[in-house]
PDB file of N, CA and C in Angstrom:
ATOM      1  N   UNK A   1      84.322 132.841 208.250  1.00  0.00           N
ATOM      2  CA  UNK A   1      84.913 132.613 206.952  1.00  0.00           C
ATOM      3  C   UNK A   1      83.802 132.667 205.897  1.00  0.00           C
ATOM      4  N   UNK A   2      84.588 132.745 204.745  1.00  0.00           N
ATOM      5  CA  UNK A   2      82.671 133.621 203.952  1.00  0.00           C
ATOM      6  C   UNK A   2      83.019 132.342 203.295  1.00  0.00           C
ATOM      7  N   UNK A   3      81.751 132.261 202.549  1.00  0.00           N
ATOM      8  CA  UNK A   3      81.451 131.391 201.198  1.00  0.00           C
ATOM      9  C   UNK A   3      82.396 131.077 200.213  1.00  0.00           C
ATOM     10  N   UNK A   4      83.311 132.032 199.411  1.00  0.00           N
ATOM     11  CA  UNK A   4      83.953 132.097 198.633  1.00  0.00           C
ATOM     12  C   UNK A   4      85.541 131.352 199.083  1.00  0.00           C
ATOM     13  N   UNK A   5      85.975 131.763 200.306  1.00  0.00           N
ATOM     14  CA  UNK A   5      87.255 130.887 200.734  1.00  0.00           C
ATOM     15  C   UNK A   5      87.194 129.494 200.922  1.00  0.00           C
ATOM     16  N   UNK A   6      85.952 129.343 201.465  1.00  0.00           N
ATOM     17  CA  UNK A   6      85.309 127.881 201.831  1.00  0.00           C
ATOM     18  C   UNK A   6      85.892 127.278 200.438  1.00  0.00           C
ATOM     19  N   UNK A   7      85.447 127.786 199.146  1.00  0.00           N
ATOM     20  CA  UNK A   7      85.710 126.983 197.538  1.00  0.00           C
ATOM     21  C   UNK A   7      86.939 127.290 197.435  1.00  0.00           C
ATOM     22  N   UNK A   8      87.432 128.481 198.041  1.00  0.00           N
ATOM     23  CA  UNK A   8      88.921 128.181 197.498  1.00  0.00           C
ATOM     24  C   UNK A   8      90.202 126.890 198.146  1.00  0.00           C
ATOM     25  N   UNK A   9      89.285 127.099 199.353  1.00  0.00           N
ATOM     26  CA  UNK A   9      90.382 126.102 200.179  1.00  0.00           C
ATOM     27  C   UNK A   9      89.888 124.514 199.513  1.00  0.00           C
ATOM     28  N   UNK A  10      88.635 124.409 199.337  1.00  0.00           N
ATOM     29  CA  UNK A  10      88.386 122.975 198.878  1.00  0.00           C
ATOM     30  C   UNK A  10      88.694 122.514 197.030  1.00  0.00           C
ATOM     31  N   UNK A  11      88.868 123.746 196.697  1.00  0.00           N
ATOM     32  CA  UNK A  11      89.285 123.560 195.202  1.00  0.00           C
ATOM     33  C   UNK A  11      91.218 123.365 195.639  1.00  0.00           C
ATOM     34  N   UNK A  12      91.760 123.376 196.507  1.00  0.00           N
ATOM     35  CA  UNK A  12      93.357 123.811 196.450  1.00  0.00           C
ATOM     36  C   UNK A  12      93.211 122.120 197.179  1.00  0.00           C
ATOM     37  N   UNK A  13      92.568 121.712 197.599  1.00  0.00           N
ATOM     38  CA  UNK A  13      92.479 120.646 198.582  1.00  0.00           C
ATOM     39  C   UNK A  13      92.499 119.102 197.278  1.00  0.00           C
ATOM     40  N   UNK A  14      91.173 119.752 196.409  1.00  0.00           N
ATOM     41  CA  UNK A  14      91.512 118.476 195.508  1.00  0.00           C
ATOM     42  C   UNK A  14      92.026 119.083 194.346  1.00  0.00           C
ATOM     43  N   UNK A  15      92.769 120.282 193.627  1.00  0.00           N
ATOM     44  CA  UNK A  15      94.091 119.665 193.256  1.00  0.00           C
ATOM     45  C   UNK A  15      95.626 119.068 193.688  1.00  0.00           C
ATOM     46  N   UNK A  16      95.192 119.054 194.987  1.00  0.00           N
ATOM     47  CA  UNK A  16      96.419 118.974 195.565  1.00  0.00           C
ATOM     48  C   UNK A  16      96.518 117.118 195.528  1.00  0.00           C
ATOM     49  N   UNK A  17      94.839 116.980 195.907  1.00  0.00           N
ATOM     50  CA  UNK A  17      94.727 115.376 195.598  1.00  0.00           C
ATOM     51  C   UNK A  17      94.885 114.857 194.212  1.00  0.00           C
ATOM     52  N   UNK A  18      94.800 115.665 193.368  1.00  0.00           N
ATOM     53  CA  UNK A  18      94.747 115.355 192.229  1.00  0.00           C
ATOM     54  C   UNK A  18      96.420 114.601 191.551  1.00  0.00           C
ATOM     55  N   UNK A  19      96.696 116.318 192.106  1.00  0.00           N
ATOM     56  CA  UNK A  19      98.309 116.095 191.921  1.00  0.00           C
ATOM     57  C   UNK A  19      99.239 114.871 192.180  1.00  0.00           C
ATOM     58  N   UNK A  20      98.739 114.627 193.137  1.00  0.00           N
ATOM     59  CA  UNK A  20      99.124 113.705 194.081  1.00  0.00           C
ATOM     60  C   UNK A  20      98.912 111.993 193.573  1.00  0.00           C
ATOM     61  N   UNK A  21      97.977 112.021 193.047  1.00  0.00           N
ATOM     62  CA  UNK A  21      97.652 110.767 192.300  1.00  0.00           C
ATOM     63  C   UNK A  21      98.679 110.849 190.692  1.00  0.00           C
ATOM     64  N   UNK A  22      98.331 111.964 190.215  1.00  0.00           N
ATOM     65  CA  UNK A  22      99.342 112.212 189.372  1.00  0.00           C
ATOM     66  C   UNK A  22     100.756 111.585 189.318  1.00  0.00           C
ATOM     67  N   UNK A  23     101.114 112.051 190.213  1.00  0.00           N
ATOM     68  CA  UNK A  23     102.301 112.237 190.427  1.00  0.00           C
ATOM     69  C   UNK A  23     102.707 110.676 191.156  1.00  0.00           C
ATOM     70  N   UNK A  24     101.633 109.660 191.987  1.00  0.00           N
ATOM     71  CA  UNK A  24     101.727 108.286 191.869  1.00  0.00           C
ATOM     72  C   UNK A  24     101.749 107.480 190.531  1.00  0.00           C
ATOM     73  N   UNK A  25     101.027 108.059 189.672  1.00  0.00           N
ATOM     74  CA  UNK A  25     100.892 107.363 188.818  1.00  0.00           C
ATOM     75  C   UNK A  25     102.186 107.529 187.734  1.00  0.00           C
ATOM     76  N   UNK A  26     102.793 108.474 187.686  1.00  0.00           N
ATOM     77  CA  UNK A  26     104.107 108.529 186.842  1.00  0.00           C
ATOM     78  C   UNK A  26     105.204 107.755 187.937  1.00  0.00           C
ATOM     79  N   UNK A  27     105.227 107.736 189.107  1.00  0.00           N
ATOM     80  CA  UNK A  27     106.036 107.064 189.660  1.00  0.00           C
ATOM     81  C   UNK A  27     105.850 105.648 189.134  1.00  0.00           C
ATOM     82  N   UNK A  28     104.678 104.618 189.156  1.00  0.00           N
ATOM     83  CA  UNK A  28     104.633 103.518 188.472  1.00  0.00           C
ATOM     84  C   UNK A  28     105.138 103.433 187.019  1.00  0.00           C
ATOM     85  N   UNK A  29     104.716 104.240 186.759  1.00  0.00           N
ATOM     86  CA  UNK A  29     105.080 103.859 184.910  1.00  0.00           C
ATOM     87  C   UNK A  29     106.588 104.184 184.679  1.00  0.00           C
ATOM     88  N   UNK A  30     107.442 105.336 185.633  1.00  0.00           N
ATOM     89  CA  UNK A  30     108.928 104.853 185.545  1.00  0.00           C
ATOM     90  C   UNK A  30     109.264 103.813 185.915  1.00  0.00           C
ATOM     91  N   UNK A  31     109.039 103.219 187.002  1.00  0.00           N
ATOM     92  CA  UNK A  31     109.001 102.016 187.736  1.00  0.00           C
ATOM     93  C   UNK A  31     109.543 100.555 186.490  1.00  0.00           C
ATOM     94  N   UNK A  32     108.014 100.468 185.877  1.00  0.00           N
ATOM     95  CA  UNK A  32     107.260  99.439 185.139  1.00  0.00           C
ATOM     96  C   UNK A  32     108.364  99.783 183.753  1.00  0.00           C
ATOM     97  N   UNK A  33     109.163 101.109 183.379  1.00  0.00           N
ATOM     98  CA  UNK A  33     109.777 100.915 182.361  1.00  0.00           C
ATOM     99  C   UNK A  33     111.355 100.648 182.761  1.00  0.00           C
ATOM    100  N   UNK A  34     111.797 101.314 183.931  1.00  0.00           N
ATOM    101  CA  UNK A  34     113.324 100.704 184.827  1.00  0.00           C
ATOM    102  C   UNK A  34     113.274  98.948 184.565  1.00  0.00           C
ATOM    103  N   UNK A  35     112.038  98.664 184.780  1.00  0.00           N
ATOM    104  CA  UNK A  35     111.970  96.941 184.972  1.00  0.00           C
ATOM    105  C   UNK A  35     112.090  96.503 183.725  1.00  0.00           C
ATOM    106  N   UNK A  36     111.238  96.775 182.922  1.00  0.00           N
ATOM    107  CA  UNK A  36     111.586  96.661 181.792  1.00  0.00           C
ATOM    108  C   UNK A  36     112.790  96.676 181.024  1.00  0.00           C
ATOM    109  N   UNK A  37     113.729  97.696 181.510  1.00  0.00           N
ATOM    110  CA  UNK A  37     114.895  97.703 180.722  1.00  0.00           C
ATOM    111  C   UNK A  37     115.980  97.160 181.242  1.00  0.00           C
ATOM    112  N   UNK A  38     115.500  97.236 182.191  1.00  0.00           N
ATOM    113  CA  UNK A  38     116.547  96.034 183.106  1.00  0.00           C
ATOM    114  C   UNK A  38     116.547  94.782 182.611  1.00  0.00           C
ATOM    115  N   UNK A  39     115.221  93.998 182.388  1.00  0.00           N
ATOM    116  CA  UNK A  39     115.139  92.647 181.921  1.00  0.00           C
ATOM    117  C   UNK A  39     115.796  92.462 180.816  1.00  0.00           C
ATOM    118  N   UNK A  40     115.691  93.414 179.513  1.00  0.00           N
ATOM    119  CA  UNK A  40     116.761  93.519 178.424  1.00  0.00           C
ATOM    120  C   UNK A  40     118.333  93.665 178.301  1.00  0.00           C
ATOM    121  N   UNK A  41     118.783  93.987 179.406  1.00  0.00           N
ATOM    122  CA  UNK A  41     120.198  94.660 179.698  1.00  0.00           C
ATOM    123  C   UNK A  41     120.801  93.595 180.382  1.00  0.00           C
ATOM    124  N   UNK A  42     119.985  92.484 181.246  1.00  0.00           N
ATOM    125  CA  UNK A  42     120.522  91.888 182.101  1.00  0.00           C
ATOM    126  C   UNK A  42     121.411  90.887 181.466  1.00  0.00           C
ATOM    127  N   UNK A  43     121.087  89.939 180.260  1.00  0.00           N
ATOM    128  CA  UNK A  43     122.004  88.927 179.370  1.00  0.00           C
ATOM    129  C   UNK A  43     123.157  90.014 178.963  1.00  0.00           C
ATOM    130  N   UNK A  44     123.167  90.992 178.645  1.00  0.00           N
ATOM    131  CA  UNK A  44     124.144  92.040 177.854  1.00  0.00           C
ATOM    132  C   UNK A  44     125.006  92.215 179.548  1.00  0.00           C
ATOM    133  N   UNK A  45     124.728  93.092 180.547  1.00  0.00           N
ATOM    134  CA  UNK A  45     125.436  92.643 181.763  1.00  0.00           C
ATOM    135  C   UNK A  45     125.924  91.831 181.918  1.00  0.00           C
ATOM    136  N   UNK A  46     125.601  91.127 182.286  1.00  0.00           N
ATOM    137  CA  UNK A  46     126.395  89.703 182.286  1.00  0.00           C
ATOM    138  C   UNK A  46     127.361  89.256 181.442  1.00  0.00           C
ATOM    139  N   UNK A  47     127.266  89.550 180.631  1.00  0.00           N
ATOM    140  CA  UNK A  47     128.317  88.791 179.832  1.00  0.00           C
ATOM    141  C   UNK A  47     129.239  89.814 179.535  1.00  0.00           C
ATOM    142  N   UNK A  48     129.250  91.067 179.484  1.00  0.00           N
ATOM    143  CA  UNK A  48     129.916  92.441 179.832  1.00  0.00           C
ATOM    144  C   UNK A  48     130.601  92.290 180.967  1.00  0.00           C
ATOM    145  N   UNK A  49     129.553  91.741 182.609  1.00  0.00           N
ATOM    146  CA  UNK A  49     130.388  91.723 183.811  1.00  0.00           C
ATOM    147  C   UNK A  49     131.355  90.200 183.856  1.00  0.00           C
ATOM    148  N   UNK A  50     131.141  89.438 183.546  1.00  0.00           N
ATOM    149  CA  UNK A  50     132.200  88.447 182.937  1.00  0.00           C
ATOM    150  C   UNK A  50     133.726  88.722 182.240  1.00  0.00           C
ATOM    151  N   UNK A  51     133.293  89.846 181.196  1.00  0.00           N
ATOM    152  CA  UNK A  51     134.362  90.056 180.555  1.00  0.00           C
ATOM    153  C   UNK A  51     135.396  90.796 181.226  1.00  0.00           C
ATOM    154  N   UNK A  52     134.554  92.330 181.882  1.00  0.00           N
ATOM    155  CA  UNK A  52     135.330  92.580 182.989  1.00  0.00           C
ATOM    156  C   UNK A  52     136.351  92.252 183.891  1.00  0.00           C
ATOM    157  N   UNK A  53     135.554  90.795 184.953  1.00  0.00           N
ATOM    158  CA  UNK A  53     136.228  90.268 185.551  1.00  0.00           C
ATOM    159  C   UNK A  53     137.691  89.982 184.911  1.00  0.00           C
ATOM    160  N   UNK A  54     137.789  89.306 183.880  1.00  0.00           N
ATOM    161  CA  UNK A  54     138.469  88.681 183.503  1.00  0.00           C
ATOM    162  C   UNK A  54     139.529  89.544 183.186  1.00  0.00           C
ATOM    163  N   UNK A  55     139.680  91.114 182.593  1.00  0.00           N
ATOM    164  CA  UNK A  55     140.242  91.892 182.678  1.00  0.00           C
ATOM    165  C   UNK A  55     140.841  92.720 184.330  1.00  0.00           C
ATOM    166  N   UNK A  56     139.649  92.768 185.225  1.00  0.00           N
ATOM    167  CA  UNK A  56     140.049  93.143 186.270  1.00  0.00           C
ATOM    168  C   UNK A  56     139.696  94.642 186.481  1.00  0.00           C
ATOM    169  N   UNK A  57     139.044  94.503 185.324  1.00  0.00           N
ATOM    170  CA  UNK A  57     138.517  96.327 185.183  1.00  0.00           C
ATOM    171  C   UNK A  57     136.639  97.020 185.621  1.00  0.00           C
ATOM    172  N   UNK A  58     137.103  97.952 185.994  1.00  0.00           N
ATOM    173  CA  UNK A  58     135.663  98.248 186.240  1.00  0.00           C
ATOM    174  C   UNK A  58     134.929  99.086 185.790  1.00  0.00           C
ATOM    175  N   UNK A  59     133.864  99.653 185.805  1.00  0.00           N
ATOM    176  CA  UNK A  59     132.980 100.786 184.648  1.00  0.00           C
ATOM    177  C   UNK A  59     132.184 101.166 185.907  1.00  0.00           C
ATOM    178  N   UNK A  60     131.630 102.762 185.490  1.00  0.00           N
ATOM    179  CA  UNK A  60     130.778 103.578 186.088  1.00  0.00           C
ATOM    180  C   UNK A  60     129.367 103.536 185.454  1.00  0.00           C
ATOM    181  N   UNK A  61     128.464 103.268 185.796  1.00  0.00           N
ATOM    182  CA  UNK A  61     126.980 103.313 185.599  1.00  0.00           C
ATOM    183  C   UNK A  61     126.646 103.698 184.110  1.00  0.00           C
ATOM    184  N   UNK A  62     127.511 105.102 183.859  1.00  0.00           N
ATOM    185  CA  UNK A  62     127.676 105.796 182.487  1.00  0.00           C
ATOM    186  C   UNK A  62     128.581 104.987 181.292  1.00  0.00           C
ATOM    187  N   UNK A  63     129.727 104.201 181.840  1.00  0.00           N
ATOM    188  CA  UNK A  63     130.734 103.851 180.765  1.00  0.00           C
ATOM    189  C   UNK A  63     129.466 102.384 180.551  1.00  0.00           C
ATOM    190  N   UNK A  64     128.956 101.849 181.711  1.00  0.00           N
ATOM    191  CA  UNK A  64     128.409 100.608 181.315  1.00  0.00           C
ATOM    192  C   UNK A  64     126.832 100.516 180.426  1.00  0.00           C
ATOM    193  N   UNK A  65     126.089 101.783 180.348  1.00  0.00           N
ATOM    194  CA  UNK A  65     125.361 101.957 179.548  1.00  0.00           C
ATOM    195  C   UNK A  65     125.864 102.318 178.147  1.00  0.00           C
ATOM    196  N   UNK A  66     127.162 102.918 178.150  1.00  0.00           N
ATOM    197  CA  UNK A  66     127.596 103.433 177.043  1.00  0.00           C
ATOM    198  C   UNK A  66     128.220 102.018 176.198  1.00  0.00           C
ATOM    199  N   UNK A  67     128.825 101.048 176.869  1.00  0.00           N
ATOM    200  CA  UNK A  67     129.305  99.988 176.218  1.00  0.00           C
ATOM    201  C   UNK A  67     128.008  99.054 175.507  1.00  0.00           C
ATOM    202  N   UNK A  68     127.059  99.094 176.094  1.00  0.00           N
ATOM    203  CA  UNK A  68     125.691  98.185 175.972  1.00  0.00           C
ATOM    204  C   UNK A  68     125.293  99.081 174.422  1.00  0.00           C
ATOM    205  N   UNK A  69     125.236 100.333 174.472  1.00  0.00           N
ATOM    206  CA  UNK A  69     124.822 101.172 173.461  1.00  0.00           C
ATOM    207  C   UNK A  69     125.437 100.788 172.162  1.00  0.00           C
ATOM    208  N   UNK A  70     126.766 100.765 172.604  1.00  0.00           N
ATOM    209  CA  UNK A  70     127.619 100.454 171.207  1.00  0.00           C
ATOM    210  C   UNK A  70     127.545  98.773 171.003  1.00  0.00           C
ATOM    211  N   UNK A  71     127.635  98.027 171.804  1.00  0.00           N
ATOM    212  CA  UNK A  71     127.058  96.841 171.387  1.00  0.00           C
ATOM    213  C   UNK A  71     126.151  96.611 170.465  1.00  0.00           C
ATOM    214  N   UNK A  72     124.838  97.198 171.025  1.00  0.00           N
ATOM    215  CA  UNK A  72     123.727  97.023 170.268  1.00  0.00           C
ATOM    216  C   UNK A  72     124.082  97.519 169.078  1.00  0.00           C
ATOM    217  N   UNK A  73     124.571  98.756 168.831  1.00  0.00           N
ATOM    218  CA  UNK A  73     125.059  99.451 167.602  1.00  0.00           C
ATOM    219  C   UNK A  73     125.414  98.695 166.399  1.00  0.00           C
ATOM    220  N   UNK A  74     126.760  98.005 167.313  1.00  0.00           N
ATOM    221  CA  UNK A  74     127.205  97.166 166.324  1.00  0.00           C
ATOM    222  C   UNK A  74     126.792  95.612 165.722  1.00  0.00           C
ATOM    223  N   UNK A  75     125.680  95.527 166.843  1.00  0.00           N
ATOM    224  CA  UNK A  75     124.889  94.243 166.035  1.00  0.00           C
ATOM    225  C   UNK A  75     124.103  94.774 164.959  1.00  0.00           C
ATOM    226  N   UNK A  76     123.398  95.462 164.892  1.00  0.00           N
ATOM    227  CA  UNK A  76     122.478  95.840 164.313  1.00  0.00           C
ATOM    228  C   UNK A  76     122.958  96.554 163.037  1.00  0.00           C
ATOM    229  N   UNK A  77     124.075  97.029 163.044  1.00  0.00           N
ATOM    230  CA  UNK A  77     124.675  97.492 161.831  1.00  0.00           C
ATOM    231  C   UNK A  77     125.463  96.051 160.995  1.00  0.00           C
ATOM    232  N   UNK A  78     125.107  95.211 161.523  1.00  0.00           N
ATOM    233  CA  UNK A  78     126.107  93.607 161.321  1.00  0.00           C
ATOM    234  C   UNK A  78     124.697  93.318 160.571  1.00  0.00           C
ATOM    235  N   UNK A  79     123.901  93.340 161.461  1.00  0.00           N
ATOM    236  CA  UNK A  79     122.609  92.324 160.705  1.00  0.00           C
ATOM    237  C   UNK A  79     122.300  92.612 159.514  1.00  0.00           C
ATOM    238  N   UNK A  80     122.314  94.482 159.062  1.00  0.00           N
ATOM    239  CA  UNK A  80     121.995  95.062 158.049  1.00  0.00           C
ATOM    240  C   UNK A  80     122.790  95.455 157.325  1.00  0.00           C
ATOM    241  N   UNK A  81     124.049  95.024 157.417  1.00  0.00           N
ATOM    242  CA  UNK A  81     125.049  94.651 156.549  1.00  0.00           C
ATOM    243  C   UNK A  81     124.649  93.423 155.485  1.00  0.00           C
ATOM    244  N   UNK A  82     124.992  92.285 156.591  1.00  0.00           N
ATOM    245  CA  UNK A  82     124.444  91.386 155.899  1.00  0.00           C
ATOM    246  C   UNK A  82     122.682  91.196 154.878  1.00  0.00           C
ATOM    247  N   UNK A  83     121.939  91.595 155.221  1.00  0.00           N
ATOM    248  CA  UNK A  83     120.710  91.636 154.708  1.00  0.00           C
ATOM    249  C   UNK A  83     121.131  92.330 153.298  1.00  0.00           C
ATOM    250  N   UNK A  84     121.772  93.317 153.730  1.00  0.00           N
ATOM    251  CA  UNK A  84     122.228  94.299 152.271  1.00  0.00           C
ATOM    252  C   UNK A  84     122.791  93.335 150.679  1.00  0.00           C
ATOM    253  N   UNK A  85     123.784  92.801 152.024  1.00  0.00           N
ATOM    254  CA  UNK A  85     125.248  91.472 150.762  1.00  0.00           C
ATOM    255  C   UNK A  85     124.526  90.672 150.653  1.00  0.00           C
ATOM    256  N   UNK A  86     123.481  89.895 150.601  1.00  0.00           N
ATOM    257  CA  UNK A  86     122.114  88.824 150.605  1.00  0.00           C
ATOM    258  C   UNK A  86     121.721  88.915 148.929  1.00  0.00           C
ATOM    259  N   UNK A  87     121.134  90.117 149.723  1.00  0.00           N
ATOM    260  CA  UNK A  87     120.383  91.051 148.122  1.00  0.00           C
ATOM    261  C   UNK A  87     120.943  91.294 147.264  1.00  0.00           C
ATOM    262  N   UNK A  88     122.026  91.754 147.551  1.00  0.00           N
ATOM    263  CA  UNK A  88     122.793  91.954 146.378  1.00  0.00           C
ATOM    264  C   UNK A  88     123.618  90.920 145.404  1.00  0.00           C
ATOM    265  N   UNK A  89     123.578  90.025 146.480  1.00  0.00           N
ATOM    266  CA  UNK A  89     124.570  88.977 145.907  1.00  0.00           C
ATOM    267  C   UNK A  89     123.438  88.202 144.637  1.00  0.00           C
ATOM    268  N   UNK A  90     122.427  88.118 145.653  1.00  0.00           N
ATOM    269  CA  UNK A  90     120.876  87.016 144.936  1.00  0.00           C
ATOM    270  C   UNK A  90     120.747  87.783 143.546  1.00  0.00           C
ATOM    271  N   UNK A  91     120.373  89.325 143.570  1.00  0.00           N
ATOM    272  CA  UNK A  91     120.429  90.585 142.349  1.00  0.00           C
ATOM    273  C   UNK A  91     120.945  89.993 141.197  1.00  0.00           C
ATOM    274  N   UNK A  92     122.683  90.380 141.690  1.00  0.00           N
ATOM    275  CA  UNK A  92     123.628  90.223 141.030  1.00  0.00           C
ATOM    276  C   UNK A  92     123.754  88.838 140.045  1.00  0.00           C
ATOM    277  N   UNK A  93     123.862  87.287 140.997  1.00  0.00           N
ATOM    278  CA  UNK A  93     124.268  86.151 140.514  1.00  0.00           C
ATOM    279  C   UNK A  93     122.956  85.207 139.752  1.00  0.00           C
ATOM    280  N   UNK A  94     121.747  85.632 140.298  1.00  0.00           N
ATOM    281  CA  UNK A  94     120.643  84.861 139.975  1.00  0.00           C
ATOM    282  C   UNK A  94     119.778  85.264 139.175  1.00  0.00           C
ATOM    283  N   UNK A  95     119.635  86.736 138.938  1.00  0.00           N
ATOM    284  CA  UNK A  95     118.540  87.551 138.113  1.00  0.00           C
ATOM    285  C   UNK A  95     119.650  88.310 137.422  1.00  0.00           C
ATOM    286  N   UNK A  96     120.654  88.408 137.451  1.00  0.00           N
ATOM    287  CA  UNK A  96     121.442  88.880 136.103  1.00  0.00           C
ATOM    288  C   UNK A  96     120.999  90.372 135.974  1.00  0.00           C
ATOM    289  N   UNK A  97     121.332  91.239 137.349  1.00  0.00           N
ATOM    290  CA  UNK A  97     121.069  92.220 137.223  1.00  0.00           C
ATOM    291  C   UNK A  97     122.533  93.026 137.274  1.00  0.00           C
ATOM    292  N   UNK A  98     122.431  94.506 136.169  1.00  0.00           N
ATOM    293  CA  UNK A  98     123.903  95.024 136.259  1.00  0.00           C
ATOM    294  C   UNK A  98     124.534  95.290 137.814  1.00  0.00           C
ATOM    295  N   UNK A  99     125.716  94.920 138.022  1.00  0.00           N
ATOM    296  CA  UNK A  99     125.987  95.052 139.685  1.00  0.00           C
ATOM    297  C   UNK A  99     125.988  96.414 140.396  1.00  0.00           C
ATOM    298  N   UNK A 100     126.048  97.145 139.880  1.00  0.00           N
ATOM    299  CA  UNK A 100     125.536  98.442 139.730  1.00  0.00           C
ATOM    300  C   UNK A 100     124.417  99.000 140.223  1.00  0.00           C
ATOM    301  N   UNK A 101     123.513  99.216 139.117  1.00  0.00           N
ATOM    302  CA  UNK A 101     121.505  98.652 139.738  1.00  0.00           C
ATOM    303  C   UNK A 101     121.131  97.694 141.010  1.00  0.00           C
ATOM    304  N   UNK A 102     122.203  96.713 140.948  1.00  0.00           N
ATOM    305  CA  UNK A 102     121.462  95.708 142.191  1.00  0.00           C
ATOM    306  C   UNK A 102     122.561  96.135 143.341  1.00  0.00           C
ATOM    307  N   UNK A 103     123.477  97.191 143.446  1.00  0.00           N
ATOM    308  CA  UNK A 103     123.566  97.561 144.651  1.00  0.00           C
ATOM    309  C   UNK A 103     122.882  98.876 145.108  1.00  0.00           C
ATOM    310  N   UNK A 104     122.534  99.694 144.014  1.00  0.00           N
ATOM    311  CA  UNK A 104     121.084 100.876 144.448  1.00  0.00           C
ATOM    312  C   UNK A 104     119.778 100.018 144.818  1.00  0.00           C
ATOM    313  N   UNK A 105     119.203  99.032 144.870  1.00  0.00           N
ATOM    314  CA  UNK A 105     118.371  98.349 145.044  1.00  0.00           C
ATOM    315  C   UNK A 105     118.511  97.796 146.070  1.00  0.00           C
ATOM    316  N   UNK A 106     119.693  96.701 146.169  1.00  0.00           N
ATOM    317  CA  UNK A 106     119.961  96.174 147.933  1.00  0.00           C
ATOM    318  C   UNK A 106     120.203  97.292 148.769  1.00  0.00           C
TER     319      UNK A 106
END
């Protein structure tokens, strides 16, 4: 075997190791973010699989991420609702601003 295959086989050898670590190391970091989102989802589960019960109904992997989605949705469009009517109200009743102006502003 000459000189030159000798490097090819040992260059194919450690990318293959290379790869390989690679490719451990993205396995952890999906891992470490599954866990992660699990820990967030789990109070929202729960009280989702509660409600369920109580209906008698059940969801597919997809309908139950999709319900969590719109949950969140709709808190978060609640919170910044309110933050909005805050401002505007404070604008409006306390600084005597036209209601008008202090709803382009809130």
């Amino acid at each position: 075997m000459s000189y030159k295959n000798k490097n090819i086989k040992k260059n194919n050898k450690v990318k293959k190791k290379k790869n390989k670590q690679y490719h451990l190391r993205e396995v952890e970091v999906k891992k470490s973010n599954v866990s992660i989102k699990k820990s967030e989802n789990s109070k929202l589960n729960s009280a989702m699989e509660q409600a369920l019960k109580m209906t008698g109904q059940t969801l597919s992997n997809e309908q139950r991420s999709l319900m969590i989605q719109i949950f969140k949705f709709v808190v978060v469009g609640g919170i910044a609702t309110i933050i909005d009517w805050t401002i505007y109200f404070i604008l409006y009743k306390f600084v005597n601003i036209n209601p008008l102006i202090g709803n382009i502003v809130a």
